[in-house]
C-alpha atoms as a PDB file:
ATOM      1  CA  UNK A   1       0.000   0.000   0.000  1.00  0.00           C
ATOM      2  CA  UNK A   2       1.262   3.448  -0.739  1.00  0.00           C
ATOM      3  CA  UNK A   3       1.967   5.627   2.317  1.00  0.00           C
ATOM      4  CA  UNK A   4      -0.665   8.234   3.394  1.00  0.00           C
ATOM      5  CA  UNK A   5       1.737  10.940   2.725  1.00  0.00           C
ATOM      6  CA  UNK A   6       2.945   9.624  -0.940  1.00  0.00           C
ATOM      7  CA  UNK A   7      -0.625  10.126  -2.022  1.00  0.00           C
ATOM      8  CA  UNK A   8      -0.680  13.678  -1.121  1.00  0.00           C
ATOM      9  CA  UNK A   9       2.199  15.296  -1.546  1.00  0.00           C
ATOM     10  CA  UNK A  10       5.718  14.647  -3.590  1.00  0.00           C
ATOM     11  CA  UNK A  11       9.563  16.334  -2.705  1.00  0.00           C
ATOM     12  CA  UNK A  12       8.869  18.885  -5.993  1.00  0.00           C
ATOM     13  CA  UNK A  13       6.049  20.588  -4.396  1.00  0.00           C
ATOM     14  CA  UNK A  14       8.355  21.455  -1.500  1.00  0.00           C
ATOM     15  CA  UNK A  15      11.032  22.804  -3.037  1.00  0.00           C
ATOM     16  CA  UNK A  16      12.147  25.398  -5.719  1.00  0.00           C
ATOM     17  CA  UNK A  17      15.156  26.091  -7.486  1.00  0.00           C
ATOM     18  CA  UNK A  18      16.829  29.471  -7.247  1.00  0.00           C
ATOM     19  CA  UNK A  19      16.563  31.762 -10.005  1.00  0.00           C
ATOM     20  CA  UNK A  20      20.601  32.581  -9.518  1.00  0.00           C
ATOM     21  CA  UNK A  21      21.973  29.398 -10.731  1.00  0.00           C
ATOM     22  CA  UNK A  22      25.204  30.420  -8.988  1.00  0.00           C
ATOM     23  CA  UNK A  23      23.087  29.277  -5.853  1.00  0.00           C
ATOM     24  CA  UNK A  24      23.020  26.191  -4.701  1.00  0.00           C
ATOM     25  CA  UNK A  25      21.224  25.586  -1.824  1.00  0.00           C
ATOM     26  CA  UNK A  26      17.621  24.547  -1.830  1.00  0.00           C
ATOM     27  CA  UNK A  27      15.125  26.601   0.186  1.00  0.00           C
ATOM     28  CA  UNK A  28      12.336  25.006   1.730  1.00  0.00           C
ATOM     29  CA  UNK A  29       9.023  27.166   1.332  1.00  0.00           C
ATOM     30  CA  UNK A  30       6.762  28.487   4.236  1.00  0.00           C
ATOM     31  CA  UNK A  31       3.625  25.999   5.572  1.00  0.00           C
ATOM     32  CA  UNK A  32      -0.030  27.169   5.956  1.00  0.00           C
ATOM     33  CA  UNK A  33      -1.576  24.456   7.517  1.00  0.00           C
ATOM     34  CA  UNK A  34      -5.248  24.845   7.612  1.00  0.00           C
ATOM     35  CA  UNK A  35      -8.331  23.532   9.834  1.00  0.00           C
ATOM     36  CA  UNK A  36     -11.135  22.402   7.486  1.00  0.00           C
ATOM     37  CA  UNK A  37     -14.532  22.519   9.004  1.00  0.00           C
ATOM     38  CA  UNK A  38     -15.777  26.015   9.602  1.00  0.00           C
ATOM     39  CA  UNK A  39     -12.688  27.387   8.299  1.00  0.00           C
ATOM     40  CA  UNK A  40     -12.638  26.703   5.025  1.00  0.00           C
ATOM     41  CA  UNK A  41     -15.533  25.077   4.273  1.00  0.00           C
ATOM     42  CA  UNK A  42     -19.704  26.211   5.457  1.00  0.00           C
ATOM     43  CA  UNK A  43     -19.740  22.264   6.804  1.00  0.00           C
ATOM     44  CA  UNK A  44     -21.217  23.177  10.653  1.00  0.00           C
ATOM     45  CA  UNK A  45     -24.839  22.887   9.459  1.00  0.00           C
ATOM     46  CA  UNK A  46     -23.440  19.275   7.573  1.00  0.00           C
ATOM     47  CA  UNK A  47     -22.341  17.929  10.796  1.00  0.00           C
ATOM     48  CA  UNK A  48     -25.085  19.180  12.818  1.00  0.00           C
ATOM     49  CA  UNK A  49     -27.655  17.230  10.431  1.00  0.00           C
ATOM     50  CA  UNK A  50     -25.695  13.645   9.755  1.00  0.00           C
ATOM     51  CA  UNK A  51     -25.139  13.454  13.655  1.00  0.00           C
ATOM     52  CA  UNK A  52     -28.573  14.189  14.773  1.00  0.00           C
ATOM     53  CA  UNK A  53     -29.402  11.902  12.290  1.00  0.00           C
ATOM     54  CA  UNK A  54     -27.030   9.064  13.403  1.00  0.00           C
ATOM     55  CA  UNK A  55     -28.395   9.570  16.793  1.00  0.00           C
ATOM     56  CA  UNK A  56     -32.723   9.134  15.910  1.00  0.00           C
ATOM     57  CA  UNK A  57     -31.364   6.519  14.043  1.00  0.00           C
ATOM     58  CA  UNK A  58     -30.702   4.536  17.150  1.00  0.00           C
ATOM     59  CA  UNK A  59     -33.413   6.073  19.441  1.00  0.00           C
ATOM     60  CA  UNK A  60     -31.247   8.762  21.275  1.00  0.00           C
ATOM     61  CA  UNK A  61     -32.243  12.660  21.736  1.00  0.00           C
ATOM     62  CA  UNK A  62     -31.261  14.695  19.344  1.00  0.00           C
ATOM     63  CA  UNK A  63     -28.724  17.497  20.717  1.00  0.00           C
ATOM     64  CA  UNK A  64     -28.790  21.185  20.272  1.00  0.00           C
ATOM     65  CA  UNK A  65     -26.294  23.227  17.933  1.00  0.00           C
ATOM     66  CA  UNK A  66     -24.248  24.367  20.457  1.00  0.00           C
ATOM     67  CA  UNK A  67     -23.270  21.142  22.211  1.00  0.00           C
ATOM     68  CA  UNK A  68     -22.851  19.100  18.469  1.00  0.00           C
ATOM     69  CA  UNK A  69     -20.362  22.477  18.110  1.00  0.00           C
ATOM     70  CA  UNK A  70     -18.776  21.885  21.178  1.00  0.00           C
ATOM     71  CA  UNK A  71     -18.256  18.282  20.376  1.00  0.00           C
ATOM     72  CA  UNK A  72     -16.131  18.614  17.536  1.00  0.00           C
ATOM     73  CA  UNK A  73     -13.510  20.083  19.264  1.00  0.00           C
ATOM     74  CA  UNK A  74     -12.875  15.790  20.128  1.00  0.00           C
ATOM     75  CA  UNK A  75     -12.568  12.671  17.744  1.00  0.00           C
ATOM     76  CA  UNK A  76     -15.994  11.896  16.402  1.00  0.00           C
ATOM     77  CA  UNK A  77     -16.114   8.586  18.497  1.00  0.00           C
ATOM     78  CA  UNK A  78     -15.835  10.338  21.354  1.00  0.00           C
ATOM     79  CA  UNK A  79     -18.171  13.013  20.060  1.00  0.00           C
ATOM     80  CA  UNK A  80     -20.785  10.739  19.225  1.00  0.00           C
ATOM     81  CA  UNK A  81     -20.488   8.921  22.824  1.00  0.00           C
ATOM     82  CA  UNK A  82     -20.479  12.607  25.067  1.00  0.00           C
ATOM     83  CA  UNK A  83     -23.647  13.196  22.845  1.00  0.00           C
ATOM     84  CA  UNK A  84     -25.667  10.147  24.399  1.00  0.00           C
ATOM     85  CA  UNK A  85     -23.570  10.504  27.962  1.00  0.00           C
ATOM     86  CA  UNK A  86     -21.774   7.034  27.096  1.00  0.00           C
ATOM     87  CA  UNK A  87     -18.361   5.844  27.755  1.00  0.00           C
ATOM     88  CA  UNK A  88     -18.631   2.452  25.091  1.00  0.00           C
ATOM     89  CA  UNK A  89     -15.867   2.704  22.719  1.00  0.00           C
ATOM     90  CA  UNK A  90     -17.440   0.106  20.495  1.00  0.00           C
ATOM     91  CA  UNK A  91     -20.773   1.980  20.232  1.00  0.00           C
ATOM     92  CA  UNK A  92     -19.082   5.652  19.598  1.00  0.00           C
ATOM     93  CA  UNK A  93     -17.012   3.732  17.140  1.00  0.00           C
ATOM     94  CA  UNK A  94     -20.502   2.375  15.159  1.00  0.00           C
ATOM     95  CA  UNK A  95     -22.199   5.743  15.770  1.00  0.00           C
ATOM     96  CA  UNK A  96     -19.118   7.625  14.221  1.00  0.00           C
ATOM     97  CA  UNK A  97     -19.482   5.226  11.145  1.00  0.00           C
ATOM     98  CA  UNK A  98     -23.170   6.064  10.813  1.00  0.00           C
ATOM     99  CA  UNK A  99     -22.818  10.022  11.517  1.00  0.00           C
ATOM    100  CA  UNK A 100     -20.006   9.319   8.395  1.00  0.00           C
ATOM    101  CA  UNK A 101     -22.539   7.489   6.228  1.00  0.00           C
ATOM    102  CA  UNK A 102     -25.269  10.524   6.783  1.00  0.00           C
ATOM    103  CA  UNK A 103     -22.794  13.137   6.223  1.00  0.00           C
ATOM    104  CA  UNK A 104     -21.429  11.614   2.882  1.00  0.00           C
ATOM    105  CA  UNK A 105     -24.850  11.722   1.649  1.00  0.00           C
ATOM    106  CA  UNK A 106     -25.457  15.217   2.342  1.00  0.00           C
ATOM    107  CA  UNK A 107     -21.693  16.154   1.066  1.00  0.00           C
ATOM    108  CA  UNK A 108     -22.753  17.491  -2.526  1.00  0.00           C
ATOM    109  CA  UNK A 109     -24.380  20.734  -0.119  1.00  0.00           C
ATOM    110  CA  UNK A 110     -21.273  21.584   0.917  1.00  0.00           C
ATOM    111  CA  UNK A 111     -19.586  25.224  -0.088  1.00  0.00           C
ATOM    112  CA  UNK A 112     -16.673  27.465   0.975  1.00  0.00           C
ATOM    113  CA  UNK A 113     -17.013  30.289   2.709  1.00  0.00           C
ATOM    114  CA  UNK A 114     -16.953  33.423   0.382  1.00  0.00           C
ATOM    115  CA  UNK A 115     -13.601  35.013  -0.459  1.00  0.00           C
ATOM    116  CA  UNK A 116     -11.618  31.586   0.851  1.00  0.00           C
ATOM    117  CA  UNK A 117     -10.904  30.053  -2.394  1.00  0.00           C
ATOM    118  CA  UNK A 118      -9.534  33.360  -3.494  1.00  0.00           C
ATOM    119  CA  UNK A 119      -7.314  33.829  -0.487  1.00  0.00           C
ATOM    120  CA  UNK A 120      -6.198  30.175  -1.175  1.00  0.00           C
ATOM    121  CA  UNK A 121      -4.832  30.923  -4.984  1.00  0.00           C
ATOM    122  CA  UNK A 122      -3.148  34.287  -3.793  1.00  0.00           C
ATOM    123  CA  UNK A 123      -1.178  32.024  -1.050  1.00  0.00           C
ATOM    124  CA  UNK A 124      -0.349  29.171  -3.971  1.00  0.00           C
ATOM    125  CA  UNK A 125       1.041  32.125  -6.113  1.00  0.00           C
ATOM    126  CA  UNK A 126       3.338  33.237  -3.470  1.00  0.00           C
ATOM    127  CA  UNK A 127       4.907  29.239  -3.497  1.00  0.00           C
ATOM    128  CA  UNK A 128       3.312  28.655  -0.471  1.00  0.00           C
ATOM    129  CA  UNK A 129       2.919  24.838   0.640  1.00  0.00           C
ATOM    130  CA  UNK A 130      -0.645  24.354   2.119  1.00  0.00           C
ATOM    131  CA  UNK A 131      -2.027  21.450   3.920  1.00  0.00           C
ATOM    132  CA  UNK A 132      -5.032  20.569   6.070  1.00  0.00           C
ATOM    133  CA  UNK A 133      -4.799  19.251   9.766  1.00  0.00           C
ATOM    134  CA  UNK A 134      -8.543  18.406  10.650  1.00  0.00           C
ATOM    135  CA  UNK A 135     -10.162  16.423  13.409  1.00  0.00           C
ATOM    136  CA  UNK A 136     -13.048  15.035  10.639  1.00  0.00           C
ATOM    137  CA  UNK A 137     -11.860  12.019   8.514  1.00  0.00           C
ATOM    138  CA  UNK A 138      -9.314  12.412   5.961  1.00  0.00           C
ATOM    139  CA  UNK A 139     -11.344  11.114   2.766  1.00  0.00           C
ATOM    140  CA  UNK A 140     -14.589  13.455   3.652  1.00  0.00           C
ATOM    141  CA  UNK A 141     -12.026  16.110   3.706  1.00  0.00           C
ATOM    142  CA  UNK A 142     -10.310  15.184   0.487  1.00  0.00           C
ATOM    143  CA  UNK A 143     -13.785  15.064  -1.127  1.00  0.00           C
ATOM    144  CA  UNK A 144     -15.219  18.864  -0.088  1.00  0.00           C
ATOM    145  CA  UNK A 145     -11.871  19.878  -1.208  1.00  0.00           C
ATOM    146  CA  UNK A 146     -11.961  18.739  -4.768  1.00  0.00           C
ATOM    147  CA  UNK A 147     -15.880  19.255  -4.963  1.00  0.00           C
ATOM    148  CA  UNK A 148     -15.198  23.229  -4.506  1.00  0.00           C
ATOM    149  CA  UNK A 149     -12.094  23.073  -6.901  1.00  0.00           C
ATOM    150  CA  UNK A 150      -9.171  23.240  -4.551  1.00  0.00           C
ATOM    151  CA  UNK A 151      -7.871  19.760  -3.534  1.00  0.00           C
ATOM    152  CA  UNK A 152      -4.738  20.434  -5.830  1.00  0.00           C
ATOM    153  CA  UNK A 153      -3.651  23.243  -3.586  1.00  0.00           C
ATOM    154  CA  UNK A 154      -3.317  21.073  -0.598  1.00  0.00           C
ATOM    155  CA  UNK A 155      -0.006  18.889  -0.299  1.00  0.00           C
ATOM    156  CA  UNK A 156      -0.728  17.115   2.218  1.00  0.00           C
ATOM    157  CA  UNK A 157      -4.433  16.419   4.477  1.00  0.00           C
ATOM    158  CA  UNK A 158      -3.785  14.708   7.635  1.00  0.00           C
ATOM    159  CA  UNK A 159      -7.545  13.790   9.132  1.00  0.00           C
ATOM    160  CA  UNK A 160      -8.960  11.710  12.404  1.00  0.00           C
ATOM    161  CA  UNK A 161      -7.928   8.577  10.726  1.00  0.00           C
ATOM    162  CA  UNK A 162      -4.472   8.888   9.986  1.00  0.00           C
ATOM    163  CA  UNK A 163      -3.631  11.372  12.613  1.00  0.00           C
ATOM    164  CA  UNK A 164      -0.946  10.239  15.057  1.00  0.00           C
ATOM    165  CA  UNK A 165      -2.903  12.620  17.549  1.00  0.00           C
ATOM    166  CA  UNK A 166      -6.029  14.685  17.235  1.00  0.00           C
ATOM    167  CA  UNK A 167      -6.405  18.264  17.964  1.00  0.00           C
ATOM    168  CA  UNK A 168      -6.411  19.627  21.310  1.00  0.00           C
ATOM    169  CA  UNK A 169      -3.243  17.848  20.886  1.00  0.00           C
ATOM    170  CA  UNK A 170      -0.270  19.202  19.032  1.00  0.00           C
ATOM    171  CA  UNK A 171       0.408  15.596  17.081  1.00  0.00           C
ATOM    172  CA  UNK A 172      -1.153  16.332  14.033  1.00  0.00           C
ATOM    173  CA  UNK A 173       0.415  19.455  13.703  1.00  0.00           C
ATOM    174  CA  UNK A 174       3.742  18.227  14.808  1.00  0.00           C
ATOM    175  CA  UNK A 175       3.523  14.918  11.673  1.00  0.00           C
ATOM    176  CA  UNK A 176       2.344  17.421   9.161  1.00  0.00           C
ATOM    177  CA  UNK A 177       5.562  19.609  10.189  1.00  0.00           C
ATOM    178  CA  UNK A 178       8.134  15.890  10.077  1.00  0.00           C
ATOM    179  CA  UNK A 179       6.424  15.060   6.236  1.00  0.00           C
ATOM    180  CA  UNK A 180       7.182  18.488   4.921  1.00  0.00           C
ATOM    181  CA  UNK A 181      10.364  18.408   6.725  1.00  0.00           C
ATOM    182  CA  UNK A 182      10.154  22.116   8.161  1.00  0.00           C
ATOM    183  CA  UNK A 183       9.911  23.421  12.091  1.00  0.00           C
ATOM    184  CA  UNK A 184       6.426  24.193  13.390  1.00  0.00           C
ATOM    185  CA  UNK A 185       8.471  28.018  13.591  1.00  0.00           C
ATOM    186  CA  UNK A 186       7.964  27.607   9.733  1.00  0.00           C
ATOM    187  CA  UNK A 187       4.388  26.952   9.588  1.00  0.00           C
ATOM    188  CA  UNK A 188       1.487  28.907  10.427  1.00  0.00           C
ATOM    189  CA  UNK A 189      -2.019  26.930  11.488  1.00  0.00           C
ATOM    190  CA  UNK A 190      -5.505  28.285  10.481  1.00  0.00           C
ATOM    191  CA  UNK A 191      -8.826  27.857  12.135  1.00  0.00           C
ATOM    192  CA  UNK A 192     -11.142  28.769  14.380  1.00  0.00           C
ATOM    193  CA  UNK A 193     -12.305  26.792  17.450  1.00  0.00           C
ATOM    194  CA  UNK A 194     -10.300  26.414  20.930  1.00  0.00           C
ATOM    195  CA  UNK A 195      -9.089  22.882  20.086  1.00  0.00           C
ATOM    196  CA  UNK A 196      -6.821  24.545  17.204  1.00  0.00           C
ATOM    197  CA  UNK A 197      -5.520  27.712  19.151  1.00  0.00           C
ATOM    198  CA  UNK A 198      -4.459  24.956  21.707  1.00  0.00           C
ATOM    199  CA  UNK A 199      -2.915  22.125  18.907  1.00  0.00           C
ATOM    200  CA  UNK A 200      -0.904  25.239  17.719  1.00  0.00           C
ATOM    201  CA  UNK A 201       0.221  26.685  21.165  1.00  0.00           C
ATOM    202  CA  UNK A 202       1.051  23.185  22.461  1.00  0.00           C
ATOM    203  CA  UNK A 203       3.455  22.500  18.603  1.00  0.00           C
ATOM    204  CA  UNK A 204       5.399  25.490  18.938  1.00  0.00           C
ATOM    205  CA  UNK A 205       3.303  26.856  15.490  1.00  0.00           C
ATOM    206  CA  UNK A 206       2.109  30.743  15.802  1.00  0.00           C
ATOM    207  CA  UNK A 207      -1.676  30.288  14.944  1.00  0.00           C
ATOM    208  CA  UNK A 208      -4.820  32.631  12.837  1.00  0.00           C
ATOM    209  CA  UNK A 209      -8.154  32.616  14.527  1.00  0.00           C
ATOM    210  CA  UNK A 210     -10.516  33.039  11.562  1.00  0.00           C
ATOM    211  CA  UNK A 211     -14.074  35.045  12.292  1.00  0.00           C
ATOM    212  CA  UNK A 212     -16.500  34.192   9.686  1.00  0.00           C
ATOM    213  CA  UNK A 213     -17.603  30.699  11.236  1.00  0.00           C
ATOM    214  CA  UNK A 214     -21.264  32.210  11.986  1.00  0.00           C
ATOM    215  CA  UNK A 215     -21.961  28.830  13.348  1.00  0.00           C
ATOM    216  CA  UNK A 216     -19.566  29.343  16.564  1.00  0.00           C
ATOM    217  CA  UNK A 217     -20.970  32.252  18.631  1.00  0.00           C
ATOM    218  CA  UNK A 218     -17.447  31.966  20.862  1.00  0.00           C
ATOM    219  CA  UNK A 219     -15.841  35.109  21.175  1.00  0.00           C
ATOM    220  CA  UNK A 220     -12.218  33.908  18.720  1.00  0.00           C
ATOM    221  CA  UNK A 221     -10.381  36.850  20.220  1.00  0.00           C
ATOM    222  CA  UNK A 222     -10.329  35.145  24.142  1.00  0.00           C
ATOM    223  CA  UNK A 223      -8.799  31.874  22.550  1.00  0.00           C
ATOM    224  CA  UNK A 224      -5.417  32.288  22.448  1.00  0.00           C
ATOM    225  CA  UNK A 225      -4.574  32.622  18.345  1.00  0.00           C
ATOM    226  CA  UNK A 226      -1.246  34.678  17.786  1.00  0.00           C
ATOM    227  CA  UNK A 227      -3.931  36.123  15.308  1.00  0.00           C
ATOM    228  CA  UNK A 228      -7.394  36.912  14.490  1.00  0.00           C
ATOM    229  CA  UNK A 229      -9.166  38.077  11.329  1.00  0.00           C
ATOM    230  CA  UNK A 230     -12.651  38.626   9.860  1.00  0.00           C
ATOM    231  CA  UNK A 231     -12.283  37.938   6.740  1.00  0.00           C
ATOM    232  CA  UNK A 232     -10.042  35.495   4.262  1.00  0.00           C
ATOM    233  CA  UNK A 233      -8.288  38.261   2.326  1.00  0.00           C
ATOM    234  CA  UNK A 234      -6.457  39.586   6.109  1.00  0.00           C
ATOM    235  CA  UNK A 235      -4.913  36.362   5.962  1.00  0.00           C
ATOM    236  CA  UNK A 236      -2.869  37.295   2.838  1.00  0.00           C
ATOM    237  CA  UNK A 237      -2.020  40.754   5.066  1.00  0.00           C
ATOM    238  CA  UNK A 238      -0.299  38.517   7.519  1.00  0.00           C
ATOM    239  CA  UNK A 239       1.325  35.904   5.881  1.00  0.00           C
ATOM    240  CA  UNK A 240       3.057  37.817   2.669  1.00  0.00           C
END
């Protein structure tokens, strides 16, 4: 089987070659790393649906916005068990599996938020490498990505299921960082819930707190990002 990280990126995209040809070092490039869910992609209300859906499905209440919100701050196992007050790791594993059946039929719906996919070419035109670090599986990921047009901008898209730790935790961040072969100093992380200002604090990364998630009404100033902005283009302001 080929590695995770042979799929999704190769050693070209990571490097250039100096325009002096007297040069000869190779320089490696600056990393935007990049949540997924409410950052770049409107995929709250997606999430919100398939898991009140997995949960009728097997009798349980359904649960409000906020605390479905709340939840995905965790591994959607542990998600889906905090939803129905369980601690059976077999039965959050099954319920993940059916929340990820209901949201794959509702991923078609899925959009970016306006102005990202903009801010996204601007950042691949300055030979930026981007990648994703997300707590929701890697292949529902992958697919929002190329169903809005952008998957090829993304080297790499380390999700729940090939994580070597999920966010609050810095792991994620910290195996993006070792497969690029750059220092968290050299990356940058993007998102917008507590879980990522405290994955980026924890690696050592300087992190952007990103305010057009109208889904989250937590105030993204009091979480700790080196950064905060309101829209995608004051990314571009801070990074070039």
């Amino acid at each position: 089987m080929i590695p995770f990280y042979n799929r999704f990126y190769s050693y070209s995209s990571l490097y250039y070659e100096p325009e002096n040809k007297k040069e000869t070092s190779i320089h490696v490039r600056k990393v935007i790393l990049f949540d997924n869910d409410g950052t770049l992609s409107d995929s709250v209300p997606t999430v919100i649906q398939a898991t009140n859906q997995a949960l009728a499905a097997r009798g349980y209440a359904r649960n409000t916005d906020e605390e479905i919100i709340d939840g995905m701050r965790i591994k959607t196992s542990a998600r889906m068990l905090r939803h129905i007050d369980s601690d059976d790791e077999k039965l959050g594993e099954a319920l993940a599996e059916e929340y990820y059946a209901a949201f794959f039929s509702r991923i078609n719906r899925i959009k970016l938020f306006d102005g990202v996919a903009d801010c996204l070419n601007l950042l691949r035109a300055q030979t930026l490498i981007l990648g994703i670090v997300s707590n929701n599986a890697s292949d529902i990921v992958d697919t929002v990505l190329s169903q809005n047009g952008i998957r090829s901008h993304f080297s790499i898209i380390i999700g729940e299921d090939n994580a070597e730790e999920t966010k609050p935790g810095p792991g994620g961040l910290l195996q993006a960082c070792r497969l690029l072969e750059v220092q968290p100093s050299q990356c940058i992380y993007v998102g917008d819930s507590l879980s990522d200002s405290l994955a980026a604090g924890a690696a050592g990364m300087p992190s952007i707190g990103v305010k057009w998630n109208h889904h989250d009404k937590i105030d993204i100033d009091s979480l700790g990002f080196t950064y905060t902005v309101k829209t995608p283009d004051k990314i571009l302001s801070i990074l070039i």
